[in-house]
C-alpha atoms as a PDB file:
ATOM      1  CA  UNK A   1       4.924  -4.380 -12.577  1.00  0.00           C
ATOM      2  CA  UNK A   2       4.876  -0.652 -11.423  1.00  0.00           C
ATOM      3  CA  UNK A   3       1.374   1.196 -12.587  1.00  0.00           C
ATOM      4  CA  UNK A   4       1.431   3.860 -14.649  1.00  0.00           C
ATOM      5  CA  UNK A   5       1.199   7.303 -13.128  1.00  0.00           C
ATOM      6  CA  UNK A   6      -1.904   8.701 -13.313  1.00  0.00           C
ATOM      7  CA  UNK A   7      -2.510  10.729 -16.248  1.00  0.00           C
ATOM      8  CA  UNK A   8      -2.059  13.649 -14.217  1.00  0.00           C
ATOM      9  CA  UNK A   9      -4.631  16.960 -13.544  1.00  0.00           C
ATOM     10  CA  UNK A  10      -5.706  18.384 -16.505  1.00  0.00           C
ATOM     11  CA  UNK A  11      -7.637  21.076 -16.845  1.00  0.00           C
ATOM     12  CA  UNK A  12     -10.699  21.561 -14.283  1.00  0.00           C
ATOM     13  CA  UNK A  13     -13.786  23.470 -15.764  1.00  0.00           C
ATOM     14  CA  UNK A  14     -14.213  26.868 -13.577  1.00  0.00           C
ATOM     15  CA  UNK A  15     -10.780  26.223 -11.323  1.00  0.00           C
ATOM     16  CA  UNK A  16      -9.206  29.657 -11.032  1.00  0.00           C
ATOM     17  CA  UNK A  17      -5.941  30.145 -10.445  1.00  0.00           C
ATOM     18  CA  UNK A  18      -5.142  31.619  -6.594  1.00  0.00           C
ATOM     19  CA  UNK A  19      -2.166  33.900  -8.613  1.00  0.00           C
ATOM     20  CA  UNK A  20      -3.624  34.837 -11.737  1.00  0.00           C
ATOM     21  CA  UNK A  21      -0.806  36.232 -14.069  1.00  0.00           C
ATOM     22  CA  UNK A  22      -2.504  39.020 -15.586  1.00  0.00           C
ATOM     23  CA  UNK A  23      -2.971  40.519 -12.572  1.00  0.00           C
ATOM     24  CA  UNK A  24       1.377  40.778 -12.397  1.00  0.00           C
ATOM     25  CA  UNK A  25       1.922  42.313 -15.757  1.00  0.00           C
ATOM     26  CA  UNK A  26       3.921  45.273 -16.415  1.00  0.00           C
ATOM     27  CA  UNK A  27       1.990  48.307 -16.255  1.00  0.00           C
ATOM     28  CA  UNK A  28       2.215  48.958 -20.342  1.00  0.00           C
ATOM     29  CA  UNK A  29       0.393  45.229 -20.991  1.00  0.00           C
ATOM     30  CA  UNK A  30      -2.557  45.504 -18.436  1.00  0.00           C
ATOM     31  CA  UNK A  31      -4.642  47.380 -20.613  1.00  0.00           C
ATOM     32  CA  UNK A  32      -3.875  45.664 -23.563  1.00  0.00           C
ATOM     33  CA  UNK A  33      -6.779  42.860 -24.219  1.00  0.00           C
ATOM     34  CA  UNK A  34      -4.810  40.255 -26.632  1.00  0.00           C
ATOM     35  CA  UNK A  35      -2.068  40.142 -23.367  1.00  0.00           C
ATOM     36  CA  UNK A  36      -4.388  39.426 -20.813  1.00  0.00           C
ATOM     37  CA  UNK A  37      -6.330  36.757 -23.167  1.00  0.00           C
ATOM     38  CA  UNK A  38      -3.114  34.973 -23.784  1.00  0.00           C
ATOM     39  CA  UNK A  39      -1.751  35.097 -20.370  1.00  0.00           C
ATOM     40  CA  UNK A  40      -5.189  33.875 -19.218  1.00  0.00           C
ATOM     41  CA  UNK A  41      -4.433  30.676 -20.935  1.00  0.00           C
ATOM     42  CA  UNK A  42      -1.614  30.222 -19.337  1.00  0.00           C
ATOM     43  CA  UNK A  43      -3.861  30.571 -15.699  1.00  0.00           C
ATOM     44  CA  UNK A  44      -5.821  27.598 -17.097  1.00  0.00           C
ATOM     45  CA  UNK A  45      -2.682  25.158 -17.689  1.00  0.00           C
ATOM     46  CA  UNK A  46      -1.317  26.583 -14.367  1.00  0.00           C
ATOM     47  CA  UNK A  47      -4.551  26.259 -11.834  1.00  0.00           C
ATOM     48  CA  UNK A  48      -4.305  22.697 -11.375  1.00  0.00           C
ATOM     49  CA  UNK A  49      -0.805  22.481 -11.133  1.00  0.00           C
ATOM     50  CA  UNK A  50      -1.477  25.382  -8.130  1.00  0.00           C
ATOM     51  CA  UNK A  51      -3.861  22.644  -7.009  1.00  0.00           C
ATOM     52  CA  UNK A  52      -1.890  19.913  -6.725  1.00  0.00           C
ATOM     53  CA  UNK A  53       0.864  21.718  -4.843  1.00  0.00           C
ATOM     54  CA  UNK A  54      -1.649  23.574  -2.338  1.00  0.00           C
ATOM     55  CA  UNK A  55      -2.979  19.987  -1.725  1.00  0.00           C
ATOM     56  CA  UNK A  56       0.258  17.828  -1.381  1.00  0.00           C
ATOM     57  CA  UNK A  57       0.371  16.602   1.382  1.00  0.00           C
ATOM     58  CA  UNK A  58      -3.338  14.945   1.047  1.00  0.00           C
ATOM     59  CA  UNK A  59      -1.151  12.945  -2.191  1.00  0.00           C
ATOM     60  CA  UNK A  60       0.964  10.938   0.712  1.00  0.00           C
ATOM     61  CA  UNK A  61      -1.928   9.963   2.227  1.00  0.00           C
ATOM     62  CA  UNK A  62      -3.396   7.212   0.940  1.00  0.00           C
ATOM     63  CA  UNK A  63      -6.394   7.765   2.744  1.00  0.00           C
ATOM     64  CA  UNK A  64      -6.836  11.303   1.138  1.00  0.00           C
ATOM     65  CA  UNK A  65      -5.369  10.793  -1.824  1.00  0.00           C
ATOM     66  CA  UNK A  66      -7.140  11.160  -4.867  1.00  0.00           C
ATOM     67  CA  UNK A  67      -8.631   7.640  -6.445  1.00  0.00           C
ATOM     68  CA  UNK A  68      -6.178   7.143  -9.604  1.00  0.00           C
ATOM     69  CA  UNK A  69      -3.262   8.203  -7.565  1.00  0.00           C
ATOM     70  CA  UNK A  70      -4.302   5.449  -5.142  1.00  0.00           C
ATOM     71  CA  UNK A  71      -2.747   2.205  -6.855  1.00  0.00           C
ATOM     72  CA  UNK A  72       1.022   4.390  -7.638  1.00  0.00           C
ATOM     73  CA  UNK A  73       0.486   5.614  -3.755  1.00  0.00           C
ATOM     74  CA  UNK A  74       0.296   1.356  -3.444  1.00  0.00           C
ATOM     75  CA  UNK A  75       3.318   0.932  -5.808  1.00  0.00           C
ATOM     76  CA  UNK A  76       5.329   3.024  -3.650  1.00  0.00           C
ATOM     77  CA  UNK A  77       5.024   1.182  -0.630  1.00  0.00           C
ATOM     78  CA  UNK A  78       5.137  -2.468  -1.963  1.00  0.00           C
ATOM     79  CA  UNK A  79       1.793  -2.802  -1.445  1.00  0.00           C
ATOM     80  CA  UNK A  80       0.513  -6.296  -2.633  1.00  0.00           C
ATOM     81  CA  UNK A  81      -1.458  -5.556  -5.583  1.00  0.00           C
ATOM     82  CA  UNK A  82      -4.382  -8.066  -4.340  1.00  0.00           C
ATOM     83  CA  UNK A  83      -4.958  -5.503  -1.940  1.00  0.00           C
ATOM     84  CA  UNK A  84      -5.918  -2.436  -4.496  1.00  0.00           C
ATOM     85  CA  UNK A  85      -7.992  -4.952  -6.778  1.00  0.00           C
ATOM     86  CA  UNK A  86     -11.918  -5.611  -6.709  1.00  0.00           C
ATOM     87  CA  UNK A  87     -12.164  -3.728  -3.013  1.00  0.00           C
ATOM     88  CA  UNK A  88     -13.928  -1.230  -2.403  1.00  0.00           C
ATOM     89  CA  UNK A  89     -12.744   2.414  -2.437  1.00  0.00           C
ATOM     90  CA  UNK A  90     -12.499   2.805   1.735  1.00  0.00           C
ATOM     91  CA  UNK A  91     -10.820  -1.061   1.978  1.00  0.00           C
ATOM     92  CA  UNK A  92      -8.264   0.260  -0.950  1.00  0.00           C
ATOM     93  CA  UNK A  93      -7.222   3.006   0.978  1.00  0.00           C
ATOM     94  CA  UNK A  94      -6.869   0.846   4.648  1.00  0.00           C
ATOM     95  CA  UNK A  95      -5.010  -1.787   2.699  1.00  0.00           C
ATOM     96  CA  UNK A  96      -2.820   0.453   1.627  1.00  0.00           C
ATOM     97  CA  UNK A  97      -2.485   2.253   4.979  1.00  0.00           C
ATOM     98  CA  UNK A  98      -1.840  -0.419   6.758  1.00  0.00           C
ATOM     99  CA  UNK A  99       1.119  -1.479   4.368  1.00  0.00           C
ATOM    100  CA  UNK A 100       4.086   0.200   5.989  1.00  0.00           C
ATOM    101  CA  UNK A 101       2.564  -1.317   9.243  1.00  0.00           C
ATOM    102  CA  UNK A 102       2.721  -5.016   8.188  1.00  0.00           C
ATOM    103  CA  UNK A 103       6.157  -4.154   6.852  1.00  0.00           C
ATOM    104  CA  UNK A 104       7.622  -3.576   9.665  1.00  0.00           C
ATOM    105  CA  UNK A 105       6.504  -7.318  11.233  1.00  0.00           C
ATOM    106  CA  UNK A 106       7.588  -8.657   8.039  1.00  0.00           C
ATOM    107  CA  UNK A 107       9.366 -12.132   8.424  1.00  0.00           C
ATOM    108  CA  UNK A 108       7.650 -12.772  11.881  1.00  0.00           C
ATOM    109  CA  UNK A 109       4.738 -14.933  12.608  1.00  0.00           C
ATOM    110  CA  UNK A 110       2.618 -12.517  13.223  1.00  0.00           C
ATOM    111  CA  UNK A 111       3.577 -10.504  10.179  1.00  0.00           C
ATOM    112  CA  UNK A 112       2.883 -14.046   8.271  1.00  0.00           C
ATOM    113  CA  UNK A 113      -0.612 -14.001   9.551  1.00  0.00           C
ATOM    114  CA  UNK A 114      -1.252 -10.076   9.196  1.00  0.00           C
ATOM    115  CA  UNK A 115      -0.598 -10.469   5.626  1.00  0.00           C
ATOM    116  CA  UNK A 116      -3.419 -13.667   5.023  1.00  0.00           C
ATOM    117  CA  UNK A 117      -5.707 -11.786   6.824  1.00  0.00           C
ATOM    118  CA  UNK A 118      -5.267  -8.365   5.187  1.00  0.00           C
ATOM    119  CA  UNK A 119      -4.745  -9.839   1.292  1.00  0.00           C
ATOM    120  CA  UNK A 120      -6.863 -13.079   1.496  1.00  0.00           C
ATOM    121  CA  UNK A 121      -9.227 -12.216   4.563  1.00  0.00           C
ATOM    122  CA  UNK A 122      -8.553 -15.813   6.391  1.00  0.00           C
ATOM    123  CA  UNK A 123      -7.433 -15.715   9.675  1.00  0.00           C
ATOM    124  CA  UNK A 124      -4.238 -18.101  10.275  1.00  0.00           C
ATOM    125  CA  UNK A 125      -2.681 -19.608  12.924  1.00  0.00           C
ATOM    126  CA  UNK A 126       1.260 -19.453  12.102  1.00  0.00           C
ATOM    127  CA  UNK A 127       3.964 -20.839  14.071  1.00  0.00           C
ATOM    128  CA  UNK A 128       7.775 -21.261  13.659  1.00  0.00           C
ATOM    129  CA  UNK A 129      10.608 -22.812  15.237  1.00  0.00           C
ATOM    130  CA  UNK A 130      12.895 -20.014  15.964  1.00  0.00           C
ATOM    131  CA  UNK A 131      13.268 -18.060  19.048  1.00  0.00           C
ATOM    132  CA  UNK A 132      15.237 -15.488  20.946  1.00  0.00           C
ATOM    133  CA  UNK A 133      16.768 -14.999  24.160  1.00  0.00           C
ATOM    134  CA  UNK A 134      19.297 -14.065  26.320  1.00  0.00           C
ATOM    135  CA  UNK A 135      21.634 -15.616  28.808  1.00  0.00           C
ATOM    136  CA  UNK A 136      23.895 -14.268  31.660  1.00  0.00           C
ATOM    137  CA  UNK A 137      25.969 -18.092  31.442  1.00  0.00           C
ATOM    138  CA  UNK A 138      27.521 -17.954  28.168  1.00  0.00           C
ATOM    139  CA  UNK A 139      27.213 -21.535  26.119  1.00  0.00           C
ATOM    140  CA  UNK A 140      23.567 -21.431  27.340  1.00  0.00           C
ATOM    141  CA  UNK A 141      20.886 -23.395  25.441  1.00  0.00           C
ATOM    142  CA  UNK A 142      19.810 -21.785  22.338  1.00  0.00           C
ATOM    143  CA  UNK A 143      16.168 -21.249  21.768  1.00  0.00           C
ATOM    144  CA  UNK A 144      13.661 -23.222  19.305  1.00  0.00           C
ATOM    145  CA  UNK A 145      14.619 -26.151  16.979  1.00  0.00           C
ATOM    146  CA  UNK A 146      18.036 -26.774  15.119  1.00  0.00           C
ATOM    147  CA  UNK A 147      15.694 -27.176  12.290  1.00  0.00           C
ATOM    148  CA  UNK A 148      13.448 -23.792  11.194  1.00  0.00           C
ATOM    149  CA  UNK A 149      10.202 -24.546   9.747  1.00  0.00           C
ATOM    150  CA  UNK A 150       6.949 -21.941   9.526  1.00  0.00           C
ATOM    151  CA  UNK A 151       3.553 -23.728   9.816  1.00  0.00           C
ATOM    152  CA  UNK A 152       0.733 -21.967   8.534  1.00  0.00           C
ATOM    153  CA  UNK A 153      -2.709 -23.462   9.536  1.00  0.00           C
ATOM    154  CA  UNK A 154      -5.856 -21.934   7.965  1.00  0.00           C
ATOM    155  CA  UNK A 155      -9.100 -23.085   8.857  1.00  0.00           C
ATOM    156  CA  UNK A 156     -12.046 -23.104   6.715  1.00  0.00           C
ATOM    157  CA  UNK A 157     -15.434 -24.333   6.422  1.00  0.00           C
ATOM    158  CA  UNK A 158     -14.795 -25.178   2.458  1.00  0.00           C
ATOM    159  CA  UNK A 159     -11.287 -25.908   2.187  1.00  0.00           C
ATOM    160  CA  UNK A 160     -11.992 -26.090  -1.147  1.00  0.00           C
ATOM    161  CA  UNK A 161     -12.958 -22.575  -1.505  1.00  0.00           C
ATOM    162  CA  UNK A 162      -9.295 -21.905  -0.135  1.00  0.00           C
ATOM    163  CA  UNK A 163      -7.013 -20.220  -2.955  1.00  0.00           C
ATOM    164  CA  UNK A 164      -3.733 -21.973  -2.615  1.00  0.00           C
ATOM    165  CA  UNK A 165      -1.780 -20.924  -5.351  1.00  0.00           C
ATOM    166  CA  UNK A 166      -2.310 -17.518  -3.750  1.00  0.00           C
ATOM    167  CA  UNK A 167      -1.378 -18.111  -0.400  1.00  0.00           C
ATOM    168  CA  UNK A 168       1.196 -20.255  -1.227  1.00  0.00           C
ATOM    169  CA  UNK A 169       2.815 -17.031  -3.085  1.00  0.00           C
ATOM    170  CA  UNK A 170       1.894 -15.265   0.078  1.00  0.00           C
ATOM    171  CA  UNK A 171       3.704 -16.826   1.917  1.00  0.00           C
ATOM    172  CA  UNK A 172       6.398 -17.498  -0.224  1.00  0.00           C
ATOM    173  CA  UNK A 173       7.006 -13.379  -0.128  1.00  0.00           C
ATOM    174  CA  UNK A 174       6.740 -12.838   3.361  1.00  0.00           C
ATOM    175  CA  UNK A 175       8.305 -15.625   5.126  1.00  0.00           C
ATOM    176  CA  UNK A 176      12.224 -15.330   5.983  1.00  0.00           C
ATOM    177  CA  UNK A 177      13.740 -17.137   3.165  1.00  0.00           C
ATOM    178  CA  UNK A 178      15.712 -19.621   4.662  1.00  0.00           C
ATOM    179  CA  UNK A 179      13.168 -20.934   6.320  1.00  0.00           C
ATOM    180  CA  UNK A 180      10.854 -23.392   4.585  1.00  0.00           C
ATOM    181  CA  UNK A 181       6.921 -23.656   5.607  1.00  0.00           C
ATOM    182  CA  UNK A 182       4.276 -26.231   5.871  1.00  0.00           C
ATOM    183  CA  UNK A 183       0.851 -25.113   5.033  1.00  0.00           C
ATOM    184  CA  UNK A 184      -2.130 -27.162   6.552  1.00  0.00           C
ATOM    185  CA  UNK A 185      -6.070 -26.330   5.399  1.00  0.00           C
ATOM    186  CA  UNK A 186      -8.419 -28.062   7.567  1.00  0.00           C
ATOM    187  CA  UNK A 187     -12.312 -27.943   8.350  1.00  0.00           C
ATOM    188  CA  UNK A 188     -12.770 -25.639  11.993  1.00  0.00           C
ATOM    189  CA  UNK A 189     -12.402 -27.732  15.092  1.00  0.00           C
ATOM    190  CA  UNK A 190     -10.673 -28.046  18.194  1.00  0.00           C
ATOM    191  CA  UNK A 191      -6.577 -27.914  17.334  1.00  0.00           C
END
């Protein structure tokens, strides 16, 4: 589910506007007081709007962007929502960062294992059958196994503590999706 987009910029206390309106009336109206009043209301509505615009660019950035812009900014770029929840405000902003990043490795093992370690902080060891390569002989052998398979490996020192259901989904999203996985959660050793 998309968030909701922030509730906007209302009105800041003391923000003038950088092109008040009073100060572009026609010459018969700048000398009259109930004018400039009511045209001075419309400076209030206007100043953040001014703000937002003068300050754009920081809104693309998610590590500039204001805090209840943040999870929309996240929305935008598919970030995983686990990423934008019970982190603080500087790991928010690198999580979401880093999303376009880990997109583009999407599907790979190393994607796999970029996305564990960003969303569920374990480090995994992921490996899969594929492979590429190229020949100069045509009919040469094809790389990997006839059969694709991912296996994801997580070590922990409680693999109780481990949330499955979680990474399962994990990986579920970011694996290619013909190709089924294994997942293995052991105590840390030697392989």
């Amino acid at each position: 589910m998309t968030p909701a987009p922030p509730a906007g910029r209302a009105a800041v206390e003391g923000l003038l506007s950088p092109h008040p309106l009073g100060e572009r009336l026609p010459g018969p109206y700048l000398d009259d007081d109930l004018t400039r009043r009511l045209v001075a209301a419309f400076d209030d509505i206007l100043a953040p709007v001014f703000c937002v615009l003068d300050c754009l660019d920081a809104y693309w950035n998610p590590r500039l962007a204001p805090t209840d812009f943040l999870p929309w900014l996240a929305s935008w770029v598919a970030a995983d929502p686990a990423l934008t929840e019970r982190q603080p405000l500087d790991a928010r902003r690198e999580a979401v960062a880093g999303t376009t990043r880990r997109h583009a490795r999407r599907g790979t093992a190393r994607g796999l294992a970029d996305e564990i370690q960003a969303v569920l902080g374990l480090t995994a060891e992921v490996s899969d059958t594929g492979g590429a390569t190229w020949s100069a002989t045509p009919g040469g052998d094809l790389p990997g196994s006839p059969e694709p398979c991912v296996r994801v490996r997580i070590r922990a020192a409680d693999p109780a503590a481990v949330p499955l259901r979680r990474l399962a989904a994990l990986i579920e999203a970011n694996r290619p999706a013909h190709v089924p996985y294994t997942l293995e959660v052991i105590p840390p050793g030697p392989p």
